[in-house]
Structure formats: C-alpha cells, structure tokens
Protein backbone atom coordinates (compact mmCIF):
# COMPACT_ATOMS: atom_id res chain seq x y z
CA UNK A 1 50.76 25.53 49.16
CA UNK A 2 51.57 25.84 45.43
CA UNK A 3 49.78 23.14 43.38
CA UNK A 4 52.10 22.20 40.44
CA UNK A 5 51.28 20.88 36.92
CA UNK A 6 52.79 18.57 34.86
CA UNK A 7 53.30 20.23 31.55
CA UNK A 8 54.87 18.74 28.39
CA UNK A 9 58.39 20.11 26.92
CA UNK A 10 56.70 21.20 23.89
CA UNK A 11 53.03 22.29 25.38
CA UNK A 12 51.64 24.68 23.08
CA UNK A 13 54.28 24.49 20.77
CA UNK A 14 52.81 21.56 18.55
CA UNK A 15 51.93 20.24 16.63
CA UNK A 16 53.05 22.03 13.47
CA UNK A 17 52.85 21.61 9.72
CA UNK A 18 54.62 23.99 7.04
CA UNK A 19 54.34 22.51 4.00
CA UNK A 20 54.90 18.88 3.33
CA UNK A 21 56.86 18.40 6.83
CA UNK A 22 55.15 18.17 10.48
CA UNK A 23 56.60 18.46 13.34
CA UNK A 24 54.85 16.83 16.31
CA UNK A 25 55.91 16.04 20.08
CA UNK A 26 56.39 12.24 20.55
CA UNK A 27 55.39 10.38 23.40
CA UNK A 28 58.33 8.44 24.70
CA UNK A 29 56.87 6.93 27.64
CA UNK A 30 59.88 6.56 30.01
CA UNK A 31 63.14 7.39 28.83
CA UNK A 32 65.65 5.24 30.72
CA UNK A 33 69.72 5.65 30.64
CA UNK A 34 71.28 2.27 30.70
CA UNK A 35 75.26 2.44 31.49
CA UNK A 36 76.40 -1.41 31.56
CA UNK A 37 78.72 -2.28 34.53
CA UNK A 38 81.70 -3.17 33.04
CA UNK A 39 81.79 -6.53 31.31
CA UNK A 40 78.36 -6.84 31.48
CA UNK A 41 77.16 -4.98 28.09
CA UNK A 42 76.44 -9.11 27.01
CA UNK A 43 74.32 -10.11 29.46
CA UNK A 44 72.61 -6.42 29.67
CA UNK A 45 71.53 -7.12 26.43
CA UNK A 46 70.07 -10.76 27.05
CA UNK A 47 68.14 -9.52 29.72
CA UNK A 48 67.26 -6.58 27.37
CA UNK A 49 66.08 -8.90 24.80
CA UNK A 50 63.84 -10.64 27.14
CA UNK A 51 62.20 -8.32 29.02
CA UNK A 52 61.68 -6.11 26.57
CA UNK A 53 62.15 -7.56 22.92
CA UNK A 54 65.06 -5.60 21.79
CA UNK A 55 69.24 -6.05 22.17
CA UNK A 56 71.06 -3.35 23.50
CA UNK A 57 71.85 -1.41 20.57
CA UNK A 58 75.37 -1.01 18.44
CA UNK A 59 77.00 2.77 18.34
CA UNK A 60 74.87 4.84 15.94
CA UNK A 61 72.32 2.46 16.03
CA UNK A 62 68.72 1.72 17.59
CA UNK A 63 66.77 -1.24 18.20
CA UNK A 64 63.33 -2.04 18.89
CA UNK A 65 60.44 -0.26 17.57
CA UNK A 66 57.69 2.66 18.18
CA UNK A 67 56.79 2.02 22.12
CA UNK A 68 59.88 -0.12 23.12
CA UNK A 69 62.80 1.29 21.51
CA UNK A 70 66.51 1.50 22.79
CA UNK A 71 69.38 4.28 21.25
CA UNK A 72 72.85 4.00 20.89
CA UNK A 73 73.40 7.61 23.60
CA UNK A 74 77.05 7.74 23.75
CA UNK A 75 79.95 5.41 24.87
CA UNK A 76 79.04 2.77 26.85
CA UNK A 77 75.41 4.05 27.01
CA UNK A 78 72.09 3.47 25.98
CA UNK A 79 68.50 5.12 26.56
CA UNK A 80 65.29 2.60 26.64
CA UNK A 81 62.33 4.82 25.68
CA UNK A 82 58.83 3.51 26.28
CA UNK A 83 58.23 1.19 29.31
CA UNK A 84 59.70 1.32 32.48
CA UNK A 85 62.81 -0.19 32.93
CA UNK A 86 62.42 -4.18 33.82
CA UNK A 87 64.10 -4.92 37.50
CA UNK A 88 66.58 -7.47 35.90
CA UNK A 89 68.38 -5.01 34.21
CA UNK A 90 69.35 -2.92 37.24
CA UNK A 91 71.82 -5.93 38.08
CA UNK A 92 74.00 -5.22 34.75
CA UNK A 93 73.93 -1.91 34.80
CA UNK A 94 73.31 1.51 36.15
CA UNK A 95 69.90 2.88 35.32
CA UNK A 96 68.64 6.08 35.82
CA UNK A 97 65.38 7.89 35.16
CA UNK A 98 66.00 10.94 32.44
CA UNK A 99 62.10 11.29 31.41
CA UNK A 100 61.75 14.83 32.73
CA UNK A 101 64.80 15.93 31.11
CA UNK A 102 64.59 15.77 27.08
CA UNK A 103 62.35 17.42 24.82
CA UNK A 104 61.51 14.98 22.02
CA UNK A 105 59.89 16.00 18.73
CA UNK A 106 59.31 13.69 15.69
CA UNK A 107 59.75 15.61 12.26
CA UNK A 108 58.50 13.54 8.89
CA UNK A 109 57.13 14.34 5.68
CA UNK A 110 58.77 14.62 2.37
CA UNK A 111 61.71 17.28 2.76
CA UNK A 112 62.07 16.61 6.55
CA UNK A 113 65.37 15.41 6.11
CA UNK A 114 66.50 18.65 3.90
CA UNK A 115 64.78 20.52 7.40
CA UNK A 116 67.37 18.77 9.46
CA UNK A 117 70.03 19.14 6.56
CA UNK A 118 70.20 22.76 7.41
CA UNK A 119 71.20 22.54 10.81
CA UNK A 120 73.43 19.59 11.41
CA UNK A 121 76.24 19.02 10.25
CA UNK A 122 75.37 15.33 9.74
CA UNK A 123 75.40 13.18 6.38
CA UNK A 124 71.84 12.22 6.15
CA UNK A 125 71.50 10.76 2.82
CA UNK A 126 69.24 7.76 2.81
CA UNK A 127 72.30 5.38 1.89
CA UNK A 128 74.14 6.75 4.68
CA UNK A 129 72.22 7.68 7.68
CA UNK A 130 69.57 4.45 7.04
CA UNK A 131 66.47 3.68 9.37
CA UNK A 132 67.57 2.61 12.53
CA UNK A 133 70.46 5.06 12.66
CA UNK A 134 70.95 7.27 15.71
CA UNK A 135 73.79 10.09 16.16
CA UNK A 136 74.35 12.74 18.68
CA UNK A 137 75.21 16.07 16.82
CA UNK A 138 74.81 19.42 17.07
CA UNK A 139 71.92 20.75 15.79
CA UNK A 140 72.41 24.35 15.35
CA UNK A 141 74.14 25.65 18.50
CA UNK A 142 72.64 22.62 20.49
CA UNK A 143 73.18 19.11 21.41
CA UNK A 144 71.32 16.52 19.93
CA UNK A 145 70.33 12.89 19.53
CA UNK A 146 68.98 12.46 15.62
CA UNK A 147 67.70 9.13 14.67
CA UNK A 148 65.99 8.32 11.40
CA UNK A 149 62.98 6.19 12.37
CA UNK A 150 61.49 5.92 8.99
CA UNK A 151 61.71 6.79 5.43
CA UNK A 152 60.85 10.55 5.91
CA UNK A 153 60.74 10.51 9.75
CA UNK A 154 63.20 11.05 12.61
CA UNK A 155 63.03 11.63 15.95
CA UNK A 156 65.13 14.90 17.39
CA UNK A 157 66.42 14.96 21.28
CA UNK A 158 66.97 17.95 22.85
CA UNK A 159 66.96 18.32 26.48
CA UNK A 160 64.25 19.79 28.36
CA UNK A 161 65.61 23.63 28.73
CA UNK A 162 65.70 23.99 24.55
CA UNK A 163 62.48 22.92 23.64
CA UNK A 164 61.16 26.33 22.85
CA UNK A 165 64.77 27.01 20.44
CA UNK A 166 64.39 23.56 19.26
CA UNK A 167 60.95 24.28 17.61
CA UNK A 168 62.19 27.65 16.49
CA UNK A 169 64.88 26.41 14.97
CA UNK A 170 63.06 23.50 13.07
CA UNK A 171 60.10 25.99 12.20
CA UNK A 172 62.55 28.58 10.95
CA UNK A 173 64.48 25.72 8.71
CA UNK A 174 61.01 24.42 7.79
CA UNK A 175 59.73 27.53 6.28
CA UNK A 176 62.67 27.96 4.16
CA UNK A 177 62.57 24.14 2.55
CA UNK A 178 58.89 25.01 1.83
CA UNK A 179 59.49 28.32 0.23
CA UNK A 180 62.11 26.16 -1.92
CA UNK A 181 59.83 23.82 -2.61
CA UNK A 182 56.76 26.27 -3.26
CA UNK A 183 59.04 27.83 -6.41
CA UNK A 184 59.73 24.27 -7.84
C-alpha cells in the first residue's frame, strides 16, 4: 500500500526574501466557504459573530483578524479561514471544506505592494485598496483573492494547482522592484 504525505502548497518554495519584501506561506488553519441560504446572510452573520467574533463580511471586504478571519469570496459568498467552522452556522448556510484547495502566501515589506502592482490589474493605493480590503483579480494569467492585511502586507490566494507559478511570478516581480530600488 502507498503511504501518502501531507505536503504544503508551497513546500520548499518558502520562505523567500529579495530585498525589502518576503514572501512567506501563511497558515490559514481551515479555510471554510460559507454560501448563506437565501435570506439568511443576517442571521449567518449573528451566529458568525458569536461563535467566532467576526460578522460576515461586506463585498471587498474582510473581517476578523490573524487566526479567525472571514473574506468577502464572491457573490453571496464568504471563506472563514482559521478554525473550523462552528455547527450553528451549517443551519444558515452551505459550508464546505476548501482547505486542500488554495495555495496561500503572505507578501509584506516595504515595496510589496509595487510587487503586486505589476501583476494585477488592481488599484492598490493605500487610500484606495485600505486594510481590510479583499478583491478577486487576476494576478497575471491567474485567479486570485488579494487582500491587504496590513500596512505593507497582503495575503495572495491562489488555488492549490498554481502554487509553484504563483511564487514564480511574485519572485520574478520581486526581483525587478528590488533592482529598482537597488539604483535609487
């Protein structure tokens, strides 16, 4: 019988530094997809609150914090990352487990944001894509969840099957801000 073994999206990938930005693997815990049954995006969001300290988020938005956090994913959906999901919530809507499927990487340091700026077509100035902010975008030729979880810090979604172009993509786009900022 073949034994199998677990193995990280990003295993041997990361961490990475080049220049002022890193680029790490996060630990999400469990990453949950919450789709409210209709007319019930209210009380999924009470129960939310309550069982795990955060409101079910607005579009483009996230709540919550580092361990316990909850992103806008799309119309009429939501992902809770960190614990698993509390039994209450299963009776306002449709939960389902996604943890095997994403590839998360956190990317912060000062010009992490210029990094990202070179493959998404997103606005993220400071005044415009704010902490707390979440989109799904392209980033290069793939689909993404972006969300700005500090000053110089976001957190990049990818899913499972990209990691590896993910961090060559990022590492490529890192060199090149650091090369800019080397001949400043």
């Amino acid at each position: 019988m073949v034994e199998l073994t677990p193995r990280s999206p990003c295993e041997g990938l990361l961490p990475l530094t080049i220049g002022r930005v890193t680029m790490s693997e996060a630990d999400t815990g469990v990453l949950t997809s919450l789709a409210p049954f209709a007319g019930q995006q209210s009380a999924l969001s009470d129960v939310l609150k309550s069982a795990h300290g955060m409101a079910l988020p607005q579009p483009n938005r996230a709540t919550g914090k580092t361990g316990a956090r909850a992103l806008w994913f799309g119309r009429d959906m939501a992902l809770l990352m960190g614990p698993p999901p509390d039994p209450a919530l299963a009776r306002h809507a449709a939960l389902t487990d996604q943890s095997d499927g994403w590839a998360v990487v956190r990317l912060e340091g000062t010009g992490a944001r210029e990094v990202l700026a070179r493959l998404t077509p997103l606005d993220l100035r400071a005044d415009r894509f704010k902490t707390g902010h979440t989109a799904r975008s392209d980033l290069r030729h793939m689909m993404s969840s972006i969300t700005r979880i500090g000053e110089d810090s976001y957190l990049i979604m990818v899913f499972r099957a990209f990691a590896e172009t993910l961090v060559q993509d990022l590492t490529e786009a890192m060199e090149s801000v650091a090369a800019r900022q080397a001949r400043k």
